[in-house]
Protein backbone atom coordinates (compact mmCIF):
# COMPACT_ATOMS: atom_id res chain seq x y z
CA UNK A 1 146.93 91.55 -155.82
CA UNK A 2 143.49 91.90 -157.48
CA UNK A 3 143.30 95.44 -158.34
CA UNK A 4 138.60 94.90 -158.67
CA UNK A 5 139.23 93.82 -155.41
CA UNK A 6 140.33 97.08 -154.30
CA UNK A 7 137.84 99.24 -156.25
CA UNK A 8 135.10 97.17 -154.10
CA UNK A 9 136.62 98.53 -151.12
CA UNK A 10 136.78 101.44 -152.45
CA UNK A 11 133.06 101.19 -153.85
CA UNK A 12 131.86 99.87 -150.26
CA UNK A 13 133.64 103.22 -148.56
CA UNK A 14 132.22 105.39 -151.42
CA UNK A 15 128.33 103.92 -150.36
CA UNK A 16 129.15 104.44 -146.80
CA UNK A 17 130.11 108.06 -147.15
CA UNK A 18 127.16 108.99 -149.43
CA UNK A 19 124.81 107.42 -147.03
CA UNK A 20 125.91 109.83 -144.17
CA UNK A 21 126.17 112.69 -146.56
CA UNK A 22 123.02 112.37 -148.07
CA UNK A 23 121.88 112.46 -144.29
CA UNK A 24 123.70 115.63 -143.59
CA UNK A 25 122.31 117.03 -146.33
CA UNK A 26 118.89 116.10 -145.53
CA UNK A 27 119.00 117.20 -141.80
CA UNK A 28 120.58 120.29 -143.08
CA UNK A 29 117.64 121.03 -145.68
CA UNK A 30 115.39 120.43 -142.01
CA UNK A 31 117.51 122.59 -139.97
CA UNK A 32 117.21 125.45 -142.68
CA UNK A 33 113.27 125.73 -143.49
CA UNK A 34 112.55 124.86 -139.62
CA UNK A 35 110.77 127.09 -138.03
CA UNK A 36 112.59 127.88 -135.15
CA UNK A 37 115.33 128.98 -138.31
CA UNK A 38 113.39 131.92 -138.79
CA UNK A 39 115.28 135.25 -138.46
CA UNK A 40 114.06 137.11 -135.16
CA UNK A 41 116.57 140.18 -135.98
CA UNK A 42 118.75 141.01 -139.06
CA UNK A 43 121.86 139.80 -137.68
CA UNK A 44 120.12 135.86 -136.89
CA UNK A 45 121.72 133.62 -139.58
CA UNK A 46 120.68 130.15 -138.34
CA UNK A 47 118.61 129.54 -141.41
CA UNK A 48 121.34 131.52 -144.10
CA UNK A 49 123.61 129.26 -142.39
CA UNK A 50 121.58 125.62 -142.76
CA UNK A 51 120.82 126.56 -146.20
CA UNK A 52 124.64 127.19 -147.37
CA UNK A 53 125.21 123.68 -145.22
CA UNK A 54 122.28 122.02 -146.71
CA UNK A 55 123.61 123.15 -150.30
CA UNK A 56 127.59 122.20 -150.02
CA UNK A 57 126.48 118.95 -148.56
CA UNK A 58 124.21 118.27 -152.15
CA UNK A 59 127.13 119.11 -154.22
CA UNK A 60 129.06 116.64 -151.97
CA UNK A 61 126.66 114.63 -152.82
CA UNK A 62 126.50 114.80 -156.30
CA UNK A 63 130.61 114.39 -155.77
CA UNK A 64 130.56 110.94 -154.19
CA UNK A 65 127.67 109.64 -157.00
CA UNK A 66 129.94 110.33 -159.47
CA UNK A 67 133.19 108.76 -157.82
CA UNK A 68 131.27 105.82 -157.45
CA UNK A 69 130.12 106.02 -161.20
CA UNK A 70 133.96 106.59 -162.09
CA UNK A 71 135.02 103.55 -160.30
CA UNK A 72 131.82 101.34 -161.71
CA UNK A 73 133.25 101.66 -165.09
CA UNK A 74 136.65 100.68 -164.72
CA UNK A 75 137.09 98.14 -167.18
CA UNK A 76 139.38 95.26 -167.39
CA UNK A 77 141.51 96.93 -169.83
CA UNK A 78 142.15 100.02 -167.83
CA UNK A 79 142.90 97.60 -165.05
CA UNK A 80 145.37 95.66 -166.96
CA UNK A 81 148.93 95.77 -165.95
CA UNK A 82 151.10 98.58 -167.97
CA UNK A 83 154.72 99.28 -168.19
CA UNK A 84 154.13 102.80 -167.44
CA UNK A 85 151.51 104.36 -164.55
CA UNK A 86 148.46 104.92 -165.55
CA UNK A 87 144.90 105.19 -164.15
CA UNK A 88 144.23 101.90 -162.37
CA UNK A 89 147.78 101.40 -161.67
CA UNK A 90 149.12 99.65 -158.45
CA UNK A 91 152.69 101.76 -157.99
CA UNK A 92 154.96 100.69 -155.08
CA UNK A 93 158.01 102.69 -154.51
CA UNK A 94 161.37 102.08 -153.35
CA UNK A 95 160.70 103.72 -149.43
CA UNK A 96 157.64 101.70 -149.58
CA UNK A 97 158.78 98.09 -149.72
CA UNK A 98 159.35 97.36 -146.05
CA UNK A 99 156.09 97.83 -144.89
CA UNK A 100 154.14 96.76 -148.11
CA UNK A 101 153.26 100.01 -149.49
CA UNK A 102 150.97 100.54 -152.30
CA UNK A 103 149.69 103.30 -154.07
CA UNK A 104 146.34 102.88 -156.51
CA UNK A 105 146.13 105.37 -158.97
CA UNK A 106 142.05 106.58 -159.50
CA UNK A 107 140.18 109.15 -160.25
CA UNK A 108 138.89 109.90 -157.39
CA UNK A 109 138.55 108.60 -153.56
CA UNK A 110 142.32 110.58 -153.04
CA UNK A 111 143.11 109.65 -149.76
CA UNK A 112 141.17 106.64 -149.06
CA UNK A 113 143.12 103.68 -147.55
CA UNK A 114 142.80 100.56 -147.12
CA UNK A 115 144.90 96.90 -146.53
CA UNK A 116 144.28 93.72 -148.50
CA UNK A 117 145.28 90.25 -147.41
CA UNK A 118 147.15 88.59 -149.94
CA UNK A 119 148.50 85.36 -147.71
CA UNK A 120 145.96 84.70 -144.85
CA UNK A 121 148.72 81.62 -143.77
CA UNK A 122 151.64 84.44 -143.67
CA UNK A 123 149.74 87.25 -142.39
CA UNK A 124 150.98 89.30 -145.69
CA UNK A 125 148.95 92.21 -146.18
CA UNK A 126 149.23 95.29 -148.89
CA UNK A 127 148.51 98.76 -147.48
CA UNK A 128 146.97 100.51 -150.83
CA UNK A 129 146.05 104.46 -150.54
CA UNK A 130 144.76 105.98 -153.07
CA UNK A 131 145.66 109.10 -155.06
CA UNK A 132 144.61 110.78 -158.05
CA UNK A 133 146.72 111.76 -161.50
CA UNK A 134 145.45 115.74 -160.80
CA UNK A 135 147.50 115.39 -156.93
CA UNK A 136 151.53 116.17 -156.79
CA UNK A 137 152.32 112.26 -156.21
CA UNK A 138 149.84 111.44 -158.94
CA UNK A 139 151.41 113.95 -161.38
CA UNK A 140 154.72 112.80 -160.22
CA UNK A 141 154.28 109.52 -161.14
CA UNK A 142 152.29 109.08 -164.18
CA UNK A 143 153.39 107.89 -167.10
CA UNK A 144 156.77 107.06 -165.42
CA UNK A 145 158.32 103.60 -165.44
CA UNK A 146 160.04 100.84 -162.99
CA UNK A 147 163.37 102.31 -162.08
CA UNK A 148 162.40 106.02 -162.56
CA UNK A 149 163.18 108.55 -159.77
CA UNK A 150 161.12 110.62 -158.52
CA UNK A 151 160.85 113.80 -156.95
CA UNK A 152 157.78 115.91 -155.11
CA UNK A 153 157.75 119.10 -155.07
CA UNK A 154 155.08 121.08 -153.59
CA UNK A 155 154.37 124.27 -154.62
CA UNK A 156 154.69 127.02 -151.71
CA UNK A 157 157.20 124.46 -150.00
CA UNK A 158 160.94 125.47 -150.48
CA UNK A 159 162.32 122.56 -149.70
CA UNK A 160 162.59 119.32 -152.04
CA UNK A 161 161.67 116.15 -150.47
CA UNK A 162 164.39 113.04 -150.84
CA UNK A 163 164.25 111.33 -154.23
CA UNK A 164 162.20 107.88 -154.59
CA UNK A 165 162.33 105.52 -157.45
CA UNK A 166 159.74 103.12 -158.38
CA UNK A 167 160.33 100.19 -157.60
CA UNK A 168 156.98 98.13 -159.15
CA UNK A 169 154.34 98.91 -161.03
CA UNK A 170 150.98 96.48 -161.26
């Protein structure tokens, strides 16, 4: 499984996002210095409201640009495979072997999924999501090994969810 090809998904989903954010953001910005935004009493809001829109939709923004900057500067090094998880590694565990489970470790993008077709003749595909080292799985996982077990636990949940083990690490 080529792991660049997966950042180009994840690159291609990245542009996508910041395309229609930077549109929200600009049709925001419109919506809050429009004139028909002006305040007719104290308690009219519309253009408070468009301007606290139009300002979490830069920083969201500014967010993606520098998720796609993250994942532009992967190098081949931090790509290359590693006996323990690291950024830019490909982690499958044990529960996710039936159905070709894969999880990318990034720095960003948590969340994002996506499949890749490694045998077009077989129909064999991976299903890769990705999270990041700062998210429970991620912090679970990293620098762990083949053959570890692990365990999530999420804080403000009593109960432990059912040991996995890794089973492969790309």
């Amino acid at each position: 499984m080529n792991k660049k090809h997966i950042i180009q998904n994840i690159l291609q989903h990245l542009l996508k996002e910041l395309e229609a954010t930077q549109l929200a953001a600009h049709n925001a910005h419109l919506a809050a210095i429009d004139d028909q935004s002006i305040a007719e009493t104290q308690y009219d809001t519309v253009a408070i409201e468009a301007g606290y829109l139009a300002e979490g939709q830069s920083k969201r923004v500014e967010e993606i640009k520098q998720s796609i900057k993250q994942f532009e500067q992967f190098n081949s090094q931090e790509l290359a495979a590693s006996p323990t998880i690291v950024l830019g590694s490909l982690v499958q565990l044990e529960k996710g072997v039936e159905n070709n489970e894969w999880l990318f470790i990034a720095p960003s993008a948590a969340g994002f999924k996506c499949e890749i077709i490694t045998d077009k003749d077989n129909n064999l595909t991976h299903k890769i999501t990705v999270i990041t080292p700062h998210s429970p799985m991620g912090q679970a996982l990293i620098t762990k090994e083949i053959d570890d077990e692990i365990t999530l636990l999420i804080p403000g949940i009593n109960s432990v969810k059912d040991p996995d083990y890794i089973n492969e690490i790309r």
